[in-house]
N, C-alpha and C. Protein backbone atom coordinates (compact mmCIF):
# COMPACT_ATOMS: atom_id res chain seq x y z
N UNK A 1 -8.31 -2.08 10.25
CA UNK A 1 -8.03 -0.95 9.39
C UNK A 1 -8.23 0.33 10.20
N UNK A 2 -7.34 1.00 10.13
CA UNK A 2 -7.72 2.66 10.75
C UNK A 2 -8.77 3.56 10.39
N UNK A 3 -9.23 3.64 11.34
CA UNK A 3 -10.52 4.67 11.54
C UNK A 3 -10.96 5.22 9.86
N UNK A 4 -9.38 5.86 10.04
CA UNK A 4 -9.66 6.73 8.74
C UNK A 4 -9.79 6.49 7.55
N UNK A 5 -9.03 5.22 7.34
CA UNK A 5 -9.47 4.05 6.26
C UNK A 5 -11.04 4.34 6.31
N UNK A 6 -11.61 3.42 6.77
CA UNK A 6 -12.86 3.07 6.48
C UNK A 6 -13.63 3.97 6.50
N UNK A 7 -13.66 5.31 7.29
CA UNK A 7 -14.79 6.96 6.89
C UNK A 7 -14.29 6.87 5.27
N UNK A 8 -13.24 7.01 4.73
CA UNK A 8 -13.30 7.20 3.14
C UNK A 8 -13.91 6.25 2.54
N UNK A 9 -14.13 4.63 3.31
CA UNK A 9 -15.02 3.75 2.31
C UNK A 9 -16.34 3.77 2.82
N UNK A 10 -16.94 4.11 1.19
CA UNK A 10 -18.51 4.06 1.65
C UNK A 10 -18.81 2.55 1.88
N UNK A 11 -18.30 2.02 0.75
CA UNK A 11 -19.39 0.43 1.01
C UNK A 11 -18.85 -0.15 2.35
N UNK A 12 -17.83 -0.09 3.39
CA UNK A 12 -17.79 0.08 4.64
C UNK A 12 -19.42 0.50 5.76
N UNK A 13 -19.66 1.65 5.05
CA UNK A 13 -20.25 2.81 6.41
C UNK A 13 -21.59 1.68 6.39
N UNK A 14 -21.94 0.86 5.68
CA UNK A 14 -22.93 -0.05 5.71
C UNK A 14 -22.47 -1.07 6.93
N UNK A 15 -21.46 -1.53 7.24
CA UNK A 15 -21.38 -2.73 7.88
C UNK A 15 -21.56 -2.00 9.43
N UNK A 16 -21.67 -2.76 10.53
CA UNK A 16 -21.62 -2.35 11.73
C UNK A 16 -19.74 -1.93 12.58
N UNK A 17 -19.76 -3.40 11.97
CA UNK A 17 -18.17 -3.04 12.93
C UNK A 17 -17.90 -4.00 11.64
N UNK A 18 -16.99 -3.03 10.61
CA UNK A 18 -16.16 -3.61 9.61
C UNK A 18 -15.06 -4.55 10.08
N UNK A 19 -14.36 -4.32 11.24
CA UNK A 19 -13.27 -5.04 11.45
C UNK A 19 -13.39 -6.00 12.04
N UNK A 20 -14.72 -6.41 13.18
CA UNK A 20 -15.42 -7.65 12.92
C UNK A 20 -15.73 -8.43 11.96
N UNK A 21 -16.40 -7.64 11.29
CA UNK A 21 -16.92 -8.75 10.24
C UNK A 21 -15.61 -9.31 9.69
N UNK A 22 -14.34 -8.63 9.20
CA UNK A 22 -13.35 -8.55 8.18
C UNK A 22 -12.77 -9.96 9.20
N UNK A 23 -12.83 -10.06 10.78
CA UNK A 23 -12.48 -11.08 10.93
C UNK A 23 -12.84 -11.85 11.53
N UNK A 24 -14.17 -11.85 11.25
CA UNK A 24 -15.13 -13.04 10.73
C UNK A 24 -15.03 -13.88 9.38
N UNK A 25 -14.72 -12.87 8.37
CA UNK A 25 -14.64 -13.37 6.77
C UNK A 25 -13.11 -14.05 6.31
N UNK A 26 -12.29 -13.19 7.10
CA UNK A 26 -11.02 -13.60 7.06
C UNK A 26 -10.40 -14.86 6.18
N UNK A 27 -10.57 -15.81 5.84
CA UNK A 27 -10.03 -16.72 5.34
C UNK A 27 -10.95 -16.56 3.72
N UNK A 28 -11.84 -16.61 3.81
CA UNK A 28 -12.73 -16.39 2.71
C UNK A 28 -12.42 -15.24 1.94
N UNK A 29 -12.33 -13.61 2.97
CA UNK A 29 -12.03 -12.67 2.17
C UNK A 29 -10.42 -12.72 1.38
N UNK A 30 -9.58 -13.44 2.26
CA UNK A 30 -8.26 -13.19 1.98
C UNK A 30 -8.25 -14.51 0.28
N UNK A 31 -9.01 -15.44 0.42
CA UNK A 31 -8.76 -16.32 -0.79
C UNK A 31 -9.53 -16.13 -1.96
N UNK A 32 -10.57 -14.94 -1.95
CA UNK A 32 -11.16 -14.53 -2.79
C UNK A 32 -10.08 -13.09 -3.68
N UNK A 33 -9.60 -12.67 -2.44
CA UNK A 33 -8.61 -11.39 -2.95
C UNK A 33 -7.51 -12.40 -3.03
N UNK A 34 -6.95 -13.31 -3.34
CA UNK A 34 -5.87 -14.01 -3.66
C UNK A 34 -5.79 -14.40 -5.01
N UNK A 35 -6.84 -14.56 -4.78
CA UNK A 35 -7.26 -15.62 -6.10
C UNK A 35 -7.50 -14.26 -7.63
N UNK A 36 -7.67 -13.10 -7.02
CA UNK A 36 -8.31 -12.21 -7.93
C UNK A 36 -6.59 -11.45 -8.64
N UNK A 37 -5.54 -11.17 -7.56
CA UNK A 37 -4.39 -10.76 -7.82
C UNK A 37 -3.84 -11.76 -8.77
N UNK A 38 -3.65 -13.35 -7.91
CA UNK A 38 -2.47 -14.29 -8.77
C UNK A 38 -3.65 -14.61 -10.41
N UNK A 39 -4.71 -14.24 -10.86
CA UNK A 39 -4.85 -13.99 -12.25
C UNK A 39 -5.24 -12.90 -12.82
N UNK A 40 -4.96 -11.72 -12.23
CA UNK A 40 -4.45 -10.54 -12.79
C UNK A 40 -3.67 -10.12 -13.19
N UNK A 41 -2.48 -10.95 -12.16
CA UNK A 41 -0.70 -11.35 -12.52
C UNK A 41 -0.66 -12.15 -13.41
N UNK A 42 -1.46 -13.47 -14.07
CA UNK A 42 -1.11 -14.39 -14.91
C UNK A 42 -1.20 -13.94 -15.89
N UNK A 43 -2.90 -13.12 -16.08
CA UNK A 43 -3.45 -12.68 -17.56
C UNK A 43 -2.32 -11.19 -17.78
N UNK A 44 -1.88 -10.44 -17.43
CA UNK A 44 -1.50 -9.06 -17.12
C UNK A 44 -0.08 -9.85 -17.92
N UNK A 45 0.76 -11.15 -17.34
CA UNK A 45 2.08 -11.38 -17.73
C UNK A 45 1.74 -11.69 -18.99
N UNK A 46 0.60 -13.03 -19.20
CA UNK A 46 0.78 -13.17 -20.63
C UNK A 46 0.53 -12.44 -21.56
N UNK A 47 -0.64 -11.47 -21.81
CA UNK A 47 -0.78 -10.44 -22.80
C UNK A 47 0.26 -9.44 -22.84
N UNK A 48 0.93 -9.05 -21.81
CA UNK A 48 1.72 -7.73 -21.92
C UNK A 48 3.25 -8.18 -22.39
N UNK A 49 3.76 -8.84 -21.44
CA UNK A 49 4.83 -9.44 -21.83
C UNK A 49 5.49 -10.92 -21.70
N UNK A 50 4.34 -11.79 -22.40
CA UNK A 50 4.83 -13.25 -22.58
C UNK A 50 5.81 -13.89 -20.67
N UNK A 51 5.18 -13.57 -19.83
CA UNK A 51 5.27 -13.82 -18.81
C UNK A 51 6.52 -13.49 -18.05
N UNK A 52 7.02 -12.68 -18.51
CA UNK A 52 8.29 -11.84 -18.21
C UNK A 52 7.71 -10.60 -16.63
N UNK A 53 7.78 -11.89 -15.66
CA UNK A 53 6.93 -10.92 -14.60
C UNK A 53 7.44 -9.58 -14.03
N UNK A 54 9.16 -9.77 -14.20
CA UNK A 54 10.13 -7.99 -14.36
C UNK A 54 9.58 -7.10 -14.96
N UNK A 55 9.29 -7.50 -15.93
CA UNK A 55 9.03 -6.38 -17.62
C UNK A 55 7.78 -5.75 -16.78
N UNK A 56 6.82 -6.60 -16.69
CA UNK A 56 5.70 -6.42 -16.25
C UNK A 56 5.69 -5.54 -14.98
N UNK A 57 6.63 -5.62 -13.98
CA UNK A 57 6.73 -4.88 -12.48
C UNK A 57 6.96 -3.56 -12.92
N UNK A 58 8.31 -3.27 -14.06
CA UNK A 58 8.66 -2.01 -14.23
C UNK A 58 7.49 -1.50 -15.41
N UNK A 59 7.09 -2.06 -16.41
CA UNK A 59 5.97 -1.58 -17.10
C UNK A 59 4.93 -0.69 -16.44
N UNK A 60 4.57 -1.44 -15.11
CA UNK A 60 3.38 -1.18 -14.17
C UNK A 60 3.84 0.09 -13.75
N UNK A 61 5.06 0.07 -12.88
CA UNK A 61 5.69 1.16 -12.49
C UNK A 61 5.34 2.43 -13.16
N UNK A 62 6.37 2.02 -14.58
CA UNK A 62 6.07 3.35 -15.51
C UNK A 62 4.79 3.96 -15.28
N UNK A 63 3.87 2.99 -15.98
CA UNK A 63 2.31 3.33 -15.93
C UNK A 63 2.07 4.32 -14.88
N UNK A 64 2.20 4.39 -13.80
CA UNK A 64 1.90 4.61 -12.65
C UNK A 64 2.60 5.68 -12.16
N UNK A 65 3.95 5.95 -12.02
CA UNK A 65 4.42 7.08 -11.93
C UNK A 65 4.71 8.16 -12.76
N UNK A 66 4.55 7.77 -14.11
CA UNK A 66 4.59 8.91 -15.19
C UNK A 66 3.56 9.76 -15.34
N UNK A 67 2.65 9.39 -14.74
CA UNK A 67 1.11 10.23 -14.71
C UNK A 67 0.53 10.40 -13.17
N UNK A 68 1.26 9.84 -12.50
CA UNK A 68 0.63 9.81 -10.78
C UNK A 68 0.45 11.16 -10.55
N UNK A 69 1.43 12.18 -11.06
CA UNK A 69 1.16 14.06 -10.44
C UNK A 69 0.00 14.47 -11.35
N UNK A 70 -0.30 13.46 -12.61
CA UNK A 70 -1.75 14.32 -12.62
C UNK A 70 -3.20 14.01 -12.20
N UNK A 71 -3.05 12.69 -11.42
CA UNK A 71 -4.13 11.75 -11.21
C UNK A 71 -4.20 12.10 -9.34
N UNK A 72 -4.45 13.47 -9.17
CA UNK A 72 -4.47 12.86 -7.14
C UNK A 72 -5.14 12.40 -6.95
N UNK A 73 -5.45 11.89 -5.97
CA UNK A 73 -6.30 11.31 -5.19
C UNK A 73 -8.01 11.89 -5.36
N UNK A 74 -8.81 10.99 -5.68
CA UNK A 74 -10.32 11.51 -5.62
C UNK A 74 -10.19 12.24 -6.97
N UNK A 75 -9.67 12.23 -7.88
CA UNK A 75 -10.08 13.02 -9.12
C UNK A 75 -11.10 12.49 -9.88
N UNK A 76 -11.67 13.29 -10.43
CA UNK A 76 -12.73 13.22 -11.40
C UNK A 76 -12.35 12.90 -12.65
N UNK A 77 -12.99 11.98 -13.51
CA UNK A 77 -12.79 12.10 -14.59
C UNK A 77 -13.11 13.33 -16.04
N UNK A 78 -13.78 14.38 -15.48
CA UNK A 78 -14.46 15.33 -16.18
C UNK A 78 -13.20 15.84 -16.06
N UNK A 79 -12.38 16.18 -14.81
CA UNK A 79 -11.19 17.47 -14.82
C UNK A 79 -10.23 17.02 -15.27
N UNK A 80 -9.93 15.85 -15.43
CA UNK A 80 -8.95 15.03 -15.59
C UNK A 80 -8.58 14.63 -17.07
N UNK A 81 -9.31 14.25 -18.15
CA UNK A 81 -9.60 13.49 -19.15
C UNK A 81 -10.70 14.19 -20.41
N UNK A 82 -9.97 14.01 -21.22
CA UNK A 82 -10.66 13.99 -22.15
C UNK A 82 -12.00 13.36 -22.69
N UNK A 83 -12.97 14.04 -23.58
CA UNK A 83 -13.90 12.96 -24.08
C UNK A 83 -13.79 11.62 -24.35
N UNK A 84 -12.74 11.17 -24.77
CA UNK A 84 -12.04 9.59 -24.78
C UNK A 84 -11.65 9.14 -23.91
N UNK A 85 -11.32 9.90 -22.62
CA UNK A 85 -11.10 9.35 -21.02
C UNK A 85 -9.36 8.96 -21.53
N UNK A 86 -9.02 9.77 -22.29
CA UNK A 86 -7.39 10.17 -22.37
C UNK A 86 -6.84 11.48 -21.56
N UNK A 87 -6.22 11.48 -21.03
CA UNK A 87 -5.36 12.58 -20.10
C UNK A 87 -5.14 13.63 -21.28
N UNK A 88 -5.59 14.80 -20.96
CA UNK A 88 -5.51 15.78 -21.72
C UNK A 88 -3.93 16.26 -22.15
N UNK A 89 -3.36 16.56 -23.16
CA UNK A 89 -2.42 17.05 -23.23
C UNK A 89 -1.11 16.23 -23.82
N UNK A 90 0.04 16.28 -24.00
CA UNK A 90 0.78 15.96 -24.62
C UNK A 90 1.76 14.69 -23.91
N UNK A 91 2.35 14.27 -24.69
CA UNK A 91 3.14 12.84 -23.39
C UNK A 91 4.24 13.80 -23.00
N UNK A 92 4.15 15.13 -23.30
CA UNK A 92 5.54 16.00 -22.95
C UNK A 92 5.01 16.32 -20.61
N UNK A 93 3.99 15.81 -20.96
CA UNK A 93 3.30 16.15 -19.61
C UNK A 93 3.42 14.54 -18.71
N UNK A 94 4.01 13.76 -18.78
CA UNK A 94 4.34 12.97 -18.11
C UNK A 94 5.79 12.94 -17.51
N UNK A 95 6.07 12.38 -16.61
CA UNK A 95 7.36 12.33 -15.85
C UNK A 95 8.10 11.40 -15.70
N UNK A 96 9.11 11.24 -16.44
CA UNK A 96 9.85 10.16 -17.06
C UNK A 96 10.75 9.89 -15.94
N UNK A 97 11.18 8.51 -15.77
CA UNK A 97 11.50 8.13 -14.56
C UNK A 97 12.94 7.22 -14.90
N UNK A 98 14.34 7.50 -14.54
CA UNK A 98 15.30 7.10 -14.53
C UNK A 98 15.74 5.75 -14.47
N UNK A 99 16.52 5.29 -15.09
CA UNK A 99 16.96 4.03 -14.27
C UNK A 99 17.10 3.75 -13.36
N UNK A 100 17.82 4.42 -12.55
CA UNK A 100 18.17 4.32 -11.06
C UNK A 100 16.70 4.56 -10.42
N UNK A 101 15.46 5.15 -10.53
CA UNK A 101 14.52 5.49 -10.18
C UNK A 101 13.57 4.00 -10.44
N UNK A 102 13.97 3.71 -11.28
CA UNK A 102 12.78 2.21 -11.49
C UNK A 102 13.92 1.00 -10.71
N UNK A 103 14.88 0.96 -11.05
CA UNK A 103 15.73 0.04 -9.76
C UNK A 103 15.38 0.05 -8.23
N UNK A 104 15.36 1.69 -7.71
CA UNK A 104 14.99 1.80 -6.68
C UNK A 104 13.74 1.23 -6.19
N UNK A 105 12.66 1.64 -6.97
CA UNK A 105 11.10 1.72 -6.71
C UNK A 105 11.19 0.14 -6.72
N UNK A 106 11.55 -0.50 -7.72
CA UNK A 106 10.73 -2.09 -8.25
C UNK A 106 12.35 -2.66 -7.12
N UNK A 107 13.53 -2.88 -6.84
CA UNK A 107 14.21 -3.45 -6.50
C UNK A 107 14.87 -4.31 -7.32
N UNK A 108 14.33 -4.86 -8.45
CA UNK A 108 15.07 -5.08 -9.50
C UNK A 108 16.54 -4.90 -10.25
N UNK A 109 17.33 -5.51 -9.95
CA UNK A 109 18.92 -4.81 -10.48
C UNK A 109 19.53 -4.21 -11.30
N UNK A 110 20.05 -3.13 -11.50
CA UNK A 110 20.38 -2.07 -12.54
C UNK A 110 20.24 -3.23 -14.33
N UNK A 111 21.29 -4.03 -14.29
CA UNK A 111 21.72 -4.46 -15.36
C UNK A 111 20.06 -5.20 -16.20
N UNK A 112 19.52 -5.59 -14.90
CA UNK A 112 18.13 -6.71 -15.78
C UNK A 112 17.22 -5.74 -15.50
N UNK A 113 16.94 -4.21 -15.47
CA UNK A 113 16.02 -3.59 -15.70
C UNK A 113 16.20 -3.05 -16.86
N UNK A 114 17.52 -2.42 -17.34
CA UNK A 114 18.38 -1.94 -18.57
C UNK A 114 17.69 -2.99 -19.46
N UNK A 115 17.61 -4.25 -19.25
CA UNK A 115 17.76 -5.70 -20.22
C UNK A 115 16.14 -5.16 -20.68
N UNK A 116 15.09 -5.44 -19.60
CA UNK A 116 13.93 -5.26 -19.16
C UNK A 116 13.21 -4.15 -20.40
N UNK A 117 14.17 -2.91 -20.14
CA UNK A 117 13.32 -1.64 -20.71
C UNK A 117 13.81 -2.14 -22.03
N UNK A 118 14.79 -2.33 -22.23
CA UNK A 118 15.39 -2.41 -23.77
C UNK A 118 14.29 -3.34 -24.63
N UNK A 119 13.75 -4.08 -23.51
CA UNK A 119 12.94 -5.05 -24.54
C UNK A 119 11.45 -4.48 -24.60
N UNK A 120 10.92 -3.57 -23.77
CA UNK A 120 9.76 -3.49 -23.69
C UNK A 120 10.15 -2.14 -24.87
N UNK A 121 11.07 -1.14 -25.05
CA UNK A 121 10.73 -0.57 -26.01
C UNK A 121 10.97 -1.22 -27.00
N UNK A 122 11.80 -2.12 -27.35
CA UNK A 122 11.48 -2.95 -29.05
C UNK A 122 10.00 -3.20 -29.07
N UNK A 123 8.63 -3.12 -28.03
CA UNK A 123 8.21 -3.93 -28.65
C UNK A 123 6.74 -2.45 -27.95
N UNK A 124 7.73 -2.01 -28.27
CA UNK A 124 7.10 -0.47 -28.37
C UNK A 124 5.99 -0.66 -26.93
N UNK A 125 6.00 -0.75 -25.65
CA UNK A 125 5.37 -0.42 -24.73
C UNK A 125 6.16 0.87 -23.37
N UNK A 126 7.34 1.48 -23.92
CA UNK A 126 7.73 2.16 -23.59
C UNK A 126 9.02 3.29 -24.41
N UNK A 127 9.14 4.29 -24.34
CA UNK A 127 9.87 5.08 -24.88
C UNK A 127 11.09 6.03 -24.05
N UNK A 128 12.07 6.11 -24.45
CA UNK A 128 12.97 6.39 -23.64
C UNK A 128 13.26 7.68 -24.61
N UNK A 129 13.25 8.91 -23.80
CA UNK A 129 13.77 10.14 -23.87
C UNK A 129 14.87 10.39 -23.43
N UNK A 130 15.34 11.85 -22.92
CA UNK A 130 16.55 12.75 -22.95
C UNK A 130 16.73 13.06 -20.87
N UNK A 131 14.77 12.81 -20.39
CA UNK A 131 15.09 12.93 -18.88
C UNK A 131 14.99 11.94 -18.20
N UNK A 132 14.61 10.73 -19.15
CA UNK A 132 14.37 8.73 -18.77
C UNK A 132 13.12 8.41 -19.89
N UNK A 133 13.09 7.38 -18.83
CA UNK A 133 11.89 6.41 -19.23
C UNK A 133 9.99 6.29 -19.77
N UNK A 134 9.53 6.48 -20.21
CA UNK A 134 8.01 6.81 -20.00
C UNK A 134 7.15 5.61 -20.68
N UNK A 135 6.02 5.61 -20.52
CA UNK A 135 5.10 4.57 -21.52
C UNK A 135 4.84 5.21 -22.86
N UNK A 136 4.83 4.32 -23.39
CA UNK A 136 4.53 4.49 -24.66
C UNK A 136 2.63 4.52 -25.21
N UNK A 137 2.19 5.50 -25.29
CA UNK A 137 0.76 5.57 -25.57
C UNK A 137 0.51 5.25 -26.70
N UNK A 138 0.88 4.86 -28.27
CA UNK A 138 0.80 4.11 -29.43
C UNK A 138 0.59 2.75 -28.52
N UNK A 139 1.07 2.10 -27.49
CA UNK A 139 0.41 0.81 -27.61
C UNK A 139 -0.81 0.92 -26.41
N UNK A 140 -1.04 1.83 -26.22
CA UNK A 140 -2.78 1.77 -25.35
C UNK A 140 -3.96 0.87 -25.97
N UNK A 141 -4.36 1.71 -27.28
CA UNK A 141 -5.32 1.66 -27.88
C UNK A 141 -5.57 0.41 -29.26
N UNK A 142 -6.42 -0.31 -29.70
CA UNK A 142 -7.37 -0.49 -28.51
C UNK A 142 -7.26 -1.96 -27.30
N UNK A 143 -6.53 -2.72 -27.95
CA UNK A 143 -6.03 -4.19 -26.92
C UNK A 143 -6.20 -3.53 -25.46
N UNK A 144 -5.30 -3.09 -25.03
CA UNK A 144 -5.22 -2.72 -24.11
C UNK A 144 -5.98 -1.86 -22.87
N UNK A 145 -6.97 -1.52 -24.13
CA UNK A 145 -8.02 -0.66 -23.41
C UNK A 145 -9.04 -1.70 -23.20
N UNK A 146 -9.30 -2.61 -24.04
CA UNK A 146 -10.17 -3.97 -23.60
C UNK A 146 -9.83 -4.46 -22.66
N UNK A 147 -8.41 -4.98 -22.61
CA UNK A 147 -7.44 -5.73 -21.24
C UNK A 147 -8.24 -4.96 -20.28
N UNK A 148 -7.78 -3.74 -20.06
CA UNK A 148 -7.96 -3.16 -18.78
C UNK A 148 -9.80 -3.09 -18.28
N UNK A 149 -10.96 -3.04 -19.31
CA UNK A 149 -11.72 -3.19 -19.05
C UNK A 149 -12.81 -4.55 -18.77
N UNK A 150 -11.74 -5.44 -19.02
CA UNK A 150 -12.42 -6.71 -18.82
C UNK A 150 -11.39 -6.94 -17.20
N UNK A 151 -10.62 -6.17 -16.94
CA UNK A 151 -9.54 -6.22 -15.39
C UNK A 151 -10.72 -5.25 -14.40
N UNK A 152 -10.92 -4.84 -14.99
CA UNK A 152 -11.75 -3.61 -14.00
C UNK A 152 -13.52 -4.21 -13.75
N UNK A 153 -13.72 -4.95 -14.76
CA UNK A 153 -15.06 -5.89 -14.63
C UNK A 153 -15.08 -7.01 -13.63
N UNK A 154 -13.75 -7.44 -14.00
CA UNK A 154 -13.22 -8.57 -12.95
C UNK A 154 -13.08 -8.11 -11.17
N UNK A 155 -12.47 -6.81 -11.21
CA UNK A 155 -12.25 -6.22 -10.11
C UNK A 155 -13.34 -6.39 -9.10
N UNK A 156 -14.20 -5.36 -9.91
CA UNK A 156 -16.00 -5.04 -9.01
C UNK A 156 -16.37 -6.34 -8.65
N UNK A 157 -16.20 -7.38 -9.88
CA UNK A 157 -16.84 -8.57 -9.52
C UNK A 157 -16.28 -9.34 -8.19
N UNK A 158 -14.91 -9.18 -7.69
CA UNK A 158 -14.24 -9.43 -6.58
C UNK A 158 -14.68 -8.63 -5.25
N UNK A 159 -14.87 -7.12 -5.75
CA UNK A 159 -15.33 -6.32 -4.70
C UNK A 159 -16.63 -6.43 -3.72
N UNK A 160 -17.28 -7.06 -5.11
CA UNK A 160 -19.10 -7.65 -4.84
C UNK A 160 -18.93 -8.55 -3.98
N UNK A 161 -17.86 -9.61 -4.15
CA UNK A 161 -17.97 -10.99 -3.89
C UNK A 161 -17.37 -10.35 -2.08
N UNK A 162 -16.32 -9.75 -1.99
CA UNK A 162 -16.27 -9.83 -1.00
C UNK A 162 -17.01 -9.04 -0.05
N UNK A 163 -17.90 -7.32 -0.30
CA UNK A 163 -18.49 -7.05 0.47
C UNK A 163 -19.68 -8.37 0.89
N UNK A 164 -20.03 -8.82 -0.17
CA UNK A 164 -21.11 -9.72 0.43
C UNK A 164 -20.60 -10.96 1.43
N UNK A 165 -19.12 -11.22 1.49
CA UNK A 165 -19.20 -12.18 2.58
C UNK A 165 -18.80 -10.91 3.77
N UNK A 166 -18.52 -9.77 3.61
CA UNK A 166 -18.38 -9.21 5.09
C UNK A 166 -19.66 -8.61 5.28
N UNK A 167 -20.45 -8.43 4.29
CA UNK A 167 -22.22 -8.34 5.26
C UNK A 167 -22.83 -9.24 5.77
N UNK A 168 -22.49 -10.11 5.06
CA UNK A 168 -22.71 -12.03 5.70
C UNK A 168 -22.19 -12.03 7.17
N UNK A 169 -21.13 -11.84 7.38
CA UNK A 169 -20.22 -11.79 8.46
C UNK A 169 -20.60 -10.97 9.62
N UNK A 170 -20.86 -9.07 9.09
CA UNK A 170 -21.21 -8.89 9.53
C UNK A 170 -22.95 -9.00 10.37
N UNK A 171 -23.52 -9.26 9.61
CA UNK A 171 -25.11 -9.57 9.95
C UNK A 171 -25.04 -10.71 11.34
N UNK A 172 -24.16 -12.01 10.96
CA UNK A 172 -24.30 -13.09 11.63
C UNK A 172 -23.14 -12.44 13.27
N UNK A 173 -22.48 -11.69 13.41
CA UNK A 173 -22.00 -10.82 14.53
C UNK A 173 -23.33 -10.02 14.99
N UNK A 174 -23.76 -9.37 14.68
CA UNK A 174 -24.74 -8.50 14.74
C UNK A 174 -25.95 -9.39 15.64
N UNK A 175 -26.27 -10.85 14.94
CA UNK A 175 -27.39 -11.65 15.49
C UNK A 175 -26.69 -11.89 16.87
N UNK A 176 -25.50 -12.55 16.52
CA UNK A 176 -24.89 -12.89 17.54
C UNK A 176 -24.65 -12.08 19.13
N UNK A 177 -24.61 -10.68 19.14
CA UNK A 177 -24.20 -9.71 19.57
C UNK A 177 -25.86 -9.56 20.26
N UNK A 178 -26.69 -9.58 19.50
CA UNK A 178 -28.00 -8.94 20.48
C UNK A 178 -28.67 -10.26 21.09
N UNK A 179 -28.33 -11.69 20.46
CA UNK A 179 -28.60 -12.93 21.55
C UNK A 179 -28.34 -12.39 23.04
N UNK A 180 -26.65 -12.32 22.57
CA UNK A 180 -26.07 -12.35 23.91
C UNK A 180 -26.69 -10.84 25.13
N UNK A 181 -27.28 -10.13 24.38
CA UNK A 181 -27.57 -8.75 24.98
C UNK A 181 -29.31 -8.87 25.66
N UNK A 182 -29.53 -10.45 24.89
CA UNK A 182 -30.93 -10.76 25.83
C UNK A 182 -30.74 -10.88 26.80
């Protein structure tokens, strides 16, 4: 990982030489983060959209670029959000994203993204305006706000799992490293 990667991660600045350890852990870290995506993808398809993993790519999309200009990088939730940890302000403040714009981004083909959105707004997880596409915030609350917090519990719990095999990793480099320096 580049330098500059890892100065922004703290739980990094703990290890000695992160990119040692990382491949030291390597097979372990990569099947622990494997394993954490392909049922994030399973649970994420079946609750959202009955395993329709398209719906789900451009859904995500939406999510993600209709609010990305108000979320930069390192934001706070105090400047950001409301007492409910809702984005302050109106859905007139999101940035609705074209067809041709979600074709591009996801690669998905004009005709089965058309198919795609048409179905996700019947079933009200997105709304289509006058400048495109956007999410639909009537279906956030509250399913979805559980989903995402039992995804984000799951997350850390992956994050845990793997700093601790790259301190493992790293520690046993570390022993290794000052043997050899006897």
């Amino acid at each position: 990982m580049p330098e500059s990667h890892q100065a922004r991660l703290s739980s990094l600045r703990s290890l000695g030489d992160a990119d040692k350890a990382f491949d030291q852990a390597f097979s372990l870290v990569a099947f622990v983060m494997n394993r954490f995506i392909v049922d994030h993808m399973l649970r994420s398809g079946r609750r959202l959209t009955g395993n329709d993993f398209e719906a789900l790519v451009i859904w995500g999309v939406l999510a993600h670029q209709n609010v990305a200009h108000l979320m930069p990088p390192g934001s706070l939730p105090t400047a950001i959000l409301t007492e409910k940890g809702r984005l302050a302000g109106d859905i007139g403040r999101m940035r609705p994203l074209r067809l041709r714009d979600i074709t591009q981004i996801t690669g998905i083909p004009r005709e089965t993204a058309r198919r795609k959105l048409a179905r996700l707004e019947a079933d009200r997880y997105v709304q289509r305006g006058p400048d495109g596409w956007v999410v639909s915030t009537e279906r956030i609350e509250p399913d979805l706000r559980e989903f995402t917090r039992e995804s984000v519990y799951r997350l850390l719990a992956v994050a845990d799992e793997i700093m601790m095999a790259l301190q493992n990793a790293d520690a046993g480099t570390r022993r290794s490293d000052s043997r050899k320096a006897e």
